[in-house]
Protein backbone atom coordinates (compact mmCIF):
# COMPACT_ATOMS: atom_id res chain seq x y z
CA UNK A 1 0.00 0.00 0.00
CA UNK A 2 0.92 3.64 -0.64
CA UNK A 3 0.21 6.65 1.08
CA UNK A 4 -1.53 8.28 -1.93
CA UNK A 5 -4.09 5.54 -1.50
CA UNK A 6 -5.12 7.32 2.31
CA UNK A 7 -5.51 10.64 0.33
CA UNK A 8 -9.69 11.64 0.31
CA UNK A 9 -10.97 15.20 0.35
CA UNK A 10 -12.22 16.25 3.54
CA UNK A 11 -14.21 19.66 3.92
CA UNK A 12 -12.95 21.90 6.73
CA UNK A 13 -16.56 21.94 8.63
CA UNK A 14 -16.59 18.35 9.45
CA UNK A 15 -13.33 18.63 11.71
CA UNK A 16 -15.15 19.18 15.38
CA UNK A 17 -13.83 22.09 17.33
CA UNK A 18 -16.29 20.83 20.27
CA UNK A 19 -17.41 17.57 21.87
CA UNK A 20 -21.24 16.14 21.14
CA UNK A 21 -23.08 17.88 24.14
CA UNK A 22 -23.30 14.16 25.94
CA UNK A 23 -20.18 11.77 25.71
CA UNK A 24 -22.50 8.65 24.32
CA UNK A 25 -24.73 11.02 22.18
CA UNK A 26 -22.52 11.48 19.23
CA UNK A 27 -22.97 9.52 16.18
CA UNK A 28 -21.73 6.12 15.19
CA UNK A 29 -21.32 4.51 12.18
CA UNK A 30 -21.40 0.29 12.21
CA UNK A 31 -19.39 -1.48 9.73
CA UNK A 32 -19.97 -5.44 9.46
CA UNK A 33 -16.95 -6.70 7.47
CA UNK A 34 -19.03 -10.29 6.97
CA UNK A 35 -22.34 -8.15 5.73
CA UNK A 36 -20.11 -5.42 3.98
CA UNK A 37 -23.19 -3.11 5.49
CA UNK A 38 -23.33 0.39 7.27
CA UNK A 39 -25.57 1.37 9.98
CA UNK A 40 -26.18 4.76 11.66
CA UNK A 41 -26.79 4.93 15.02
CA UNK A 42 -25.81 6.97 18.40
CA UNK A 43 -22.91 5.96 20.38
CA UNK A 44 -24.85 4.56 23.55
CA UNK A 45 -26.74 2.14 21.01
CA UNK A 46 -23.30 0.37 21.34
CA UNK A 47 -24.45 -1.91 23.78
CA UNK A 48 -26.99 -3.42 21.07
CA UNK A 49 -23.57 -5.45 19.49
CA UNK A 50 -22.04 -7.00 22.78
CA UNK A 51 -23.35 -9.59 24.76
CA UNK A 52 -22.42 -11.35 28.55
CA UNK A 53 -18.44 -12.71 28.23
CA UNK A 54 -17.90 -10.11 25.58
CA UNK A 55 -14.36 -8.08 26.36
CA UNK A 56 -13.71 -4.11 25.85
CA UNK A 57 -10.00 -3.36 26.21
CA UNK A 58 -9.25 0.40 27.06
CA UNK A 59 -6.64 2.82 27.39
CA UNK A 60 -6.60 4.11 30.63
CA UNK A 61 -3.95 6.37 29.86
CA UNK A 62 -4.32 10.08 31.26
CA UNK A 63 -3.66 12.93 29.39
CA UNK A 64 -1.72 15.64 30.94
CA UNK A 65 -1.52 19.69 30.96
CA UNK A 66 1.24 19.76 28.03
CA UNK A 67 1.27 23.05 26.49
CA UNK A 68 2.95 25.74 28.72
CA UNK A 69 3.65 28.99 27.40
CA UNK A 70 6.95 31.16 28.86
CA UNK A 71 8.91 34.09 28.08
CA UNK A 72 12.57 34.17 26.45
CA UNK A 73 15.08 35.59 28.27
CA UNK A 74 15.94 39.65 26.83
CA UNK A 75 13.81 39.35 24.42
CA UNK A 76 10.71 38.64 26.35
CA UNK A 77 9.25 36.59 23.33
CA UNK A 78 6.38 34.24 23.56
CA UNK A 79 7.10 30.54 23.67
CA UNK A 80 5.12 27.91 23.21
CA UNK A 81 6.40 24.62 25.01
CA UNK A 82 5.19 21.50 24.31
CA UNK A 83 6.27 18.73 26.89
CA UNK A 84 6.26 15.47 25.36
CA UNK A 85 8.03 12.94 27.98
CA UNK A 86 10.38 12.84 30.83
CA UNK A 87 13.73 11.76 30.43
CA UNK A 88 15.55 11.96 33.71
CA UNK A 89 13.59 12.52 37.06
CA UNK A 90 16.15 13.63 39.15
CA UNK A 91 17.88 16.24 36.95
CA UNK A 92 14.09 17.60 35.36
CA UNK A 93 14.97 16.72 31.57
CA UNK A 94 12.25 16.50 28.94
CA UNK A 95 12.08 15.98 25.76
CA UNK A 96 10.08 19.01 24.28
CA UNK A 97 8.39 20.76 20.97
CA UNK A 98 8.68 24.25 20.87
CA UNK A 99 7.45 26.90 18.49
CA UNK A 100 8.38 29.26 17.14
CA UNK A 101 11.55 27.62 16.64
CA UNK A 102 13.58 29.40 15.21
CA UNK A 103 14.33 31.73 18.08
CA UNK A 104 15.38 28.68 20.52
CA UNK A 105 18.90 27.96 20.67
CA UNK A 106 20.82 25.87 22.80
CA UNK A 107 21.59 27.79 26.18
CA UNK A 108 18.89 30.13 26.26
CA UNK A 109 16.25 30.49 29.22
CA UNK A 110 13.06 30.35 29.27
CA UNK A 111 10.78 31.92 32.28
CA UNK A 112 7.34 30.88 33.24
CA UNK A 113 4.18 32.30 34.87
CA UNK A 114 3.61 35.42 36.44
CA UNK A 115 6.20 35.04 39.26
CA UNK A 116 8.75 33.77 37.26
CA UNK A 117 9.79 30.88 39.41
CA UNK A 118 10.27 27.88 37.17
CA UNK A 119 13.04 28.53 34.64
CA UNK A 120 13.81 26.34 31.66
CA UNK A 121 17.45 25.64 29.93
CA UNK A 122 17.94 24.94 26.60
CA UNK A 123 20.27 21.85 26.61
CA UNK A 124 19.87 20.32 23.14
CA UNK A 125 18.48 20.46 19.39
CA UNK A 126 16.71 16.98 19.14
CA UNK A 127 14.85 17.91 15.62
CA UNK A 128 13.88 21.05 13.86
CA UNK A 129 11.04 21.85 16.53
CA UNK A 130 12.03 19.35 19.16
CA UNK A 131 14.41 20.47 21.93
CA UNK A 132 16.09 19.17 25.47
CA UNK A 133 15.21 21.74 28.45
CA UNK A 134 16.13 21.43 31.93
CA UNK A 135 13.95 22.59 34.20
CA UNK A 136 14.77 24.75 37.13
CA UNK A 137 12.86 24.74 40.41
CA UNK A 138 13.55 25.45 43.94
CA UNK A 139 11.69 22.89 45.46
CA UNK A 140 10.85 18.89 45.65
CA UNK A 141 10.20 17.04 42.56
CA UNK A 142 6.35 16.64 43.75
CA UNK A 143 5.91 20.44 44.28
CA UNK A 144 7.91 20.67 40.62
CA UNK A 145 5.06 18.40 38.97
CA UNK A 146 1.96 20.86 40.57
CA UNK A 147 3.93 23.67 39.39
CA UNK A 148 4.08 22.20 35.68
CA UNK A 149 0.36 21.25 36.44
CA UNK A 150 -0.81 24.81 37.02
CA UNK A 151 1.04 26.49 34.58
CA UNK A 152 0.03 23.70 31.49
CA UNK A 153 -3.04 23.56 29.56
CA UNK A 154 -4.95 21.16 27.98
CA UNK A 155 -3.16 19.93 25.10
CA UNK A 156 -5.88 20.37 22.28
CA UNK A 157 -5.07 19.68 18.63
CA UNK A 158 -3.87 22.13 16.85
CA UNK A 159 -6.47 21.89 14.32
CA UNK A 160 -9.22 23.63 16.60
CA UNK A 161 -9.06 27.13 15.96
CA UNK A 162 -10.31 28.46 19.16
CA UNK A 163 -8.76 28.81 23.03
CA UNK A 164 -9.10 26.18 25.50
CA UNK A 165 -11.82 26.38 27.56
CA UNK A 166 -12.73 25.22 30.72
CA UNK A 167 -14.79 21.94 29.92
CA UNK A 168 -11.56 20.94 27.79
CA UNK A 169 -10.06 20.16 30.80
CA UNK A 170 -12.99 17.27 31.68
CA UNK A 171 -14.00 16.32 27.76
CA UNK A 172 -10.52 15.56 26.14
CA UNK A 173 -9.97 12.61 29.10
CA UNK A 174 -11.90 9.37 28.86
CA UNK A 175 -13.61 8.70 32.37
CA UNK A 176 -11.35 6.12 33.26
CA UNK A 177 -8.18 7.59 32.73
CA UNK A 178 -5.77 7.00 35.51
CA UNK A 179 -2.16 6.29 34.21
CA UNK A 180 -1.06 10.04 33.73
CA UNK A 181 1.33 10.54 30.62
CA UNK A 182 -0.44 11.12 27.42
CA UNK A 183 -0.05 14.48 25.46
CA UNK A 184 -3.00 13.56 23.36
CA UNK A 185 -6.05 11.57 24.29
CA UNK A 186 -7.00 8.09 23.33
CA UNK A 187 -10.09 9.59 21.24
CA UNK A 188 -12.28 6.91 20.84
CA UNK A 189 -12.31 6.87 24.73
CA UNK A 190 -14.37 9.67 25.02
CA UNK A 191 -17.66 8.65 24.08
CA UNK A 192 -18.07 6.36 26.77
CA UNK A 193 -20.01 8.01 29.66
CA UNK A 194 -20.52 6.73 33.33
CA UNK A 195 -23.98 5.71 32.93
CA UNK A 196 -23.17 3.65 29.47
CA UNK A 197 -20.14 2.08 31.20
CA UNK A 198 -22.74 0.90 33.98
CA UNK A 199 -25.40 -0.50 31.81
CA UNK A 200 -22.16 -2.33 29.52
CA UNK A 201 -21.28 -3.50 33.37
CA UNK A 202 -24.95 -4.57 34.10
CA UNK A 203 -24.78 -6.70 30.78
CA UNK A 204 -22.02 -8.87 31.80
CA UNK A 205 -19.63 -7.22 29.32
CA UNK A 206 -16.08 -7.05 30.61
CA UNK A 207 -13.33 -4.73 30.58
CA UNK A 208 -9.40 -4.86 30.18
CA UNK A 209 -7.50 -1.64 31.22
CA UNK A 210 -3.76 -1.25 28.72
CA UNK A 211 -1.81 1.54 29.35
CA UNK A 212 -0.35 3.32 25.85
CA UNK A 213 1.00 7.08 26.77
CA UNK A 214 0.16 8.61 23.71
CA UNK A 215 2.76 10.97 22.68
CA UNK A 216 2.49 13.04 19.22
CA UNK A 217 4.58 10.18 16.94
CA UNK A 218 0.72 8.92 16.65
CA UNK A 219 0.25 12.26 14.73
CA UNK A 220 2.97 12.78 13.03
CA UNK A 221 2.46 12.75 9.19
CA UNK A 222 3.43 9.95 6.88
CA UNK A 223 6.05 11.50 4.76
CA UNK A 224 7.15 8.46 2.57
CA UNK A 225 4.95 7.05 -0.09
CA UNK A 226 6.31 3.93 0.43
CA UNK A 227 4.47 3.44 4.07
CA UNK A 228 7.04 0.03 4.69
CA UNK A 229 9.25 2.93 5.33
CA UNK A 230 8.06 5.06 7.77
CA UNK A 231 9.19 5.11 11.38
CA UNK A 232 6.71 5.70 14.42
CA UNK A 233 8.00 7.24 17.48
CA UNK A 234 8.13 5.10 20.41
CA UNK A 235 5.20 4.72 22.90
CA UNK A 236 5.44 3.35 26.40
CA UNK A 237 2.88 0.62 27.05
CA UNK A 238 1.96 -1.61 29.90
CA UNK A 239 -0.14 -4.67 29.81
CA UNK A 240 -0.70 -6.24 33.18
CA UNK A 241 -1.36 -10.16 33.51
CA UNK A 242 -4.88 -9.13 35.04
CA UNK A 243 -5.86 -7.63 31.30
CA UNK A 244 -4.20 -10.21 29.31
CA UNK A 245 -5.70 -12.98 31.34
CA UNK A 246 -9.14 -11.02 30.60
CA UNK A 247 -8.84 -11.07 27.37
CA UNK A 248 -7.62 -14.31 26.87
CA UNK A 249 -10.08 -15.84 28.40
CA UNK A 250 -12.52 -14.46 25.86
CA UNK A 251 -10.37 -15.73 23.28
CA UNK A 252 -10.72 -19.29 24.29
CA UNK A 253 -14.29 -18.72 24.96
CA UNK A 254 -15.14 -17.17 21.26
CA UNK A 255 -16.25 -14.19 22.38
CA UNK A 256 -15.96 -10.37 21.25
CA UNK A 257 -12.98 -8.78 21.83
CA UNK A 258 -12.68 -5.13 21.61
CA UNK A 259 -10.22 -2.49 20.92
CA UNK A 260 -11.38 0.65 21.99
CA UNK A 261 -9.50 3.20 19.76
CA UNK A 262 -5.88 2.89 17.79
CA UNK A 263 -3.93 3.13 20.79
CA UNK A 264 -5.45 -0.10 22.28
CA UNK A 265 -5.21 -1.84 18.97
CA UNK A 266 -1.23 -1.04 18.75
CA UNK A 267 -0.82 -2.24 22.61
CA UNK A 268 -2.26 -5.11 22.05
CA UNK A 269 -0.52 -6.23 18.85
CA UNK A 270 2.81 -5.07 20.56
CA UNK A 271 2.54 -8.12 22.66
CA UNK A 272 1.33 -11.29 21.02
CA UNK A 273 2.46 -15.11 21.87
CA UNK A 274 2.91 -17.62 18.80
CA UNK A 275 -0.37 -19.04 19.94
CA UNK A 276 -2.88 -15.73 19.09
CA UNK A 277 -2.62 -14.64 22.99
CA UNK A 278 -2.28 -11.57 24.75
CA UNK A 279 1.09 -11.38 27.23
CA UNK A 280 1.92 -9.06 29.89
CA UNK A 281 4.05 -6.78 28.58
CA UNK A 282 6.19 -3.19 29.79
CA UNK A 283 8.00 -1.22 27.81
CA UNK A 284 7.52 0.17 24.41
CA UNK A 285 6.46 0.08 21.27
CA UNK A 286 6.89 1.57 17.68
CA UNK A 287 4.31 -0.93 15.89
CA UNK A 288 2.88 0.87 12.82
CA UNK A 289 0.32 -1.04 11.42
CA UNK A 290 -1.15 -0.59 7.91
CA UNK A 291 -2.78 -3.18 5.20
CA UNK A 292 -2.43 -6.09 4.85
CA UNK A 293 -2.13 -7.04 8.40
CA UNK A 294 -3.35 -9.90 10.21
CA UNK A 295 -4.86 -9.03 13.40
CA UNK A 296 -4.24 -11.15 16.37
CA UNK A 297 -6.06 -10.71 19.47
CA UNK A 298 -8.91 -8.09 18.62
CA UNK A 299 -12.25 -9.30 16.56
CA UNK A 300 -13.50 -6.15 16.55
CA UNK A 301 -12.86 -1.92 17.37
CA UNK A 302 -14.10 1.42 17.90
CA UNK A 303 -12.57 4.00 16.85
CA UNK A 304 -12.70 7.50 15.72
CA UNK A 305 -13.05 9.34 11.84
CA UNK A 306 -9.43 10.24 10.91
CA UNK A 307 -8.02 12.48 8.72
CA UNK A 308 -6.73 11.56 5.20
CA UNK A 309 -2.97 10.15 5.22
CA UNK A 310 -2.74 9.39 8.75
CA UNK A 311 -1.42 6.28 10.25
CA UNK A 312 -4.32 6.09 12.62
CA UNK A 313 -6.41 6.12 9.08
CA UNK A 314 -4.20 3.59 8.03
CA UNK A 315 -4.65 0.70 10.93
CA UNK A 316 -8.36 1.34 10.39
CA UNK A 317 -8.27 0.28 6.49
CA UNK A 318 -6.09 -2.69 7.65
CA UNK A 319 -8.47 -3.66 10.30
CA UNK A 320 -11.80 -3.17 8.06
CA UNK A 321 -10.47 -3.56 4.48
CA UNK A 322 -9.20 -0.96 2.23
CA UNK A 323 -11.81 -0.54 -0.12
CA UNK A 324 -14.81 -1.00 2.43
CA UNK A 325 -12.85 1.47 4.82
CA UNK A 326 -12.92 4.03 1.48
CA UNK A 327 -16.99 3.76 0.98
CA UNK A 328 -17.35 3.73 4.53
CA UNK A 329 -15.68 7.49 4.74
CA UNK A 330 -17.21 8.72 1.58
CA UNK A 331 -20.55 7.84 3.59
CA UNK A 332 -19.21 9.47 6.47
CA UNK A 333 -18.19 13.03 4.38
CA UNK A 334 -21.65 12.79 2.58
CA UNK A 335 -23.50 12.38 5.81
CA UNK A 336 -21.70 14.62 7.22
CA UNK A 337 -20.11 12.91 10.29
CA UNK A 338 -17.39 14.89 13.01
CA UNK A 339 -14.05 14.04 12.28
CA UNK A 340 -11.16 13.56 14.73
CA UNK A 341 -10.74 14.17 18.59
CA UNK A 342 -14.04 15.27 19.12
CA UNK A 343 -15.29 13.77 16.39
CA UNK A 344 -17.68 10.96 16.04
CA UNK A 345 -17.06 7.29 16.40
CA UNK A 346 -17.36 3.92 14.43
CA UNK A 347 -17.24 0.38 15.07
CA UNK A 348 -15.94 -1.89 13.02
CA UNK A 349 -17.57 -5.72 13.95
């Protein structure tokens, strides 16, 4: 497959600036690969497809306040940091994005918040935008962490074209995140609501927490049109015998199994045995998957409406079949569906 074959014209208006007004009220579209049919429904008529036994695995992954904004040193010039992950504890390294980028060089400062207390150093170029900063706080690591906390924001995309706002902070997090490290959220996540997780519960239908940080390597674009070349950025992940013995169970018993969402569907395939089952697993992965693929562990997912070249696209044509996954989102454009974070959802059974 090449990446010109992901290419499909998609009108500005259906990328959602806001979330549905209810989590399990937005729209979803049903694919049934046997059928080849679409459906139209809500997202809380989920429940209608899984039975007692059946298995939802979710990210539980929590998405943190990522985008600070500080001042350069002399020039007073407005920085936009992005913090994508931790690299040493103790000395307050992270690996960053920061923009514009131009004006960042190695060894200068930046200064945050109104009282200026936490300071930044410039310690490396990792790519064009990406950077090394050292942090600089007078105080404990924990008090460090609040301080980052307060300062951040929610890390929307930056395809919506508005400020953050204060429901951002509760709508771009699934209800069960716990695991804090994500600079993006697991998406398809967010349509579940409290009261359709309880009625799913009620049901018999079981759930399997993974753990995939999301970090922006899920986002970035495909720049090879040869896609056996491209590299994803590395993910941590952590599978815990509890999940895998969840889901494997439902494996032997022929039941549904799940993936909620891209990120869940990449855990899981990060960690396969010979024999088609799920292992405990810590660590990380770089597991880009596009068609053909054969799936292991998952017999069906939810997931999100992506945009055109993306490797999250890409794992959903491998998953549901190229050219079914192509009328499927000509559908979706002509019926106008939401596309993206706080977009709409599908299922693909």
């Amino acid at each position: 497959m090449k990446l010109s074959h992901f290419h499909f014209d998609l009108p500005d208006e259906l990328l959602a600036e806001r979330p549905a007004e209810h989590r399990d009220e937005s729209r979803l579209m049903v694919l049934d690969r046997a059928k080849q049919t679409i459906e139209h429904k809500q997202f809380k008529d989920i429940i209608d497809y899984f039975d007692e036994g059946d298995v939802m695995i979710m990210n539980d992954t929590k998405v943190f306040p990522a985008r600070l904004f500080g001042n350069k040193e002399k020039t007073g010039a407005r920085i936009e940091v992005f913090l994508l992950r931790e690299l040493n504890q103790d000395q307050r390294l992270w690996d960053v994005l920061v923009d514009p980028a131009r004006k960042i060089r190695i060894g200068n400062k930046l200064y945050f918040g109104d009282d200026e207390t936490l300071v930044a150093e410039v310690i490396d170029n990792t790519t064009s935008r990406g950077r090394t900063l050292r942090f600089l706080y007078d105080g404990s690591y924990s008090d460090f962490r609040t301080k980052l906390t307060q300062l951040g924001e929610t890390p929307l995309p930056k395809y919506i074209n508005r400020e953050v706002e204060p429901e951002d902070e509760e709508r771009y997090q699934t209800i069960y995140a716990k695991n804090e490290g994500a600079v993006a959220a697991p998406t398809a996540g967010l349509h579940f609501s409290k009261h359709l997780l309880k009625r799913l519960e009620i049901k018999g239908i079981k759930t399997a927490e993974v753990t995939l940080h999301v970090g922006l390597g899920t986002f970035n674009p495909v720049e090879v049109e040869d896609l056996s070349k491209h590299k994803m950025d590395s993910e941590e992940i952590v599978i815990k015998q509890s999940a895998a013995d969840i889901v494997n169970n439902a494996i032997e018993n022929k039941k549904r199994v799940c993936a909620v969402g891209t990120t869940s569907m990449r855990t899981i395939e990060s960690s396969v045995s010979s024999n088609g089952r799920l292992n405990e697993f810590e660590g990380w992965t770089n597991k880009f998957i596009f068609p053909p693929y054969d799936f292991s562990i998952a017999n069906c997912m939810i997931t999100n409406f992506h945009t055109p070249k993306s490797t999250l696209l890409m794992m959903t044509s491998a998953f549901a079949g190229h050219d079914f996954m192509k009328k499927a989102y000509e559908e979706a454009v002509k019926e106008k569906y939401r596309f993206y974070s706080y977009g709409d959802a599908m299922l693909i059974i």
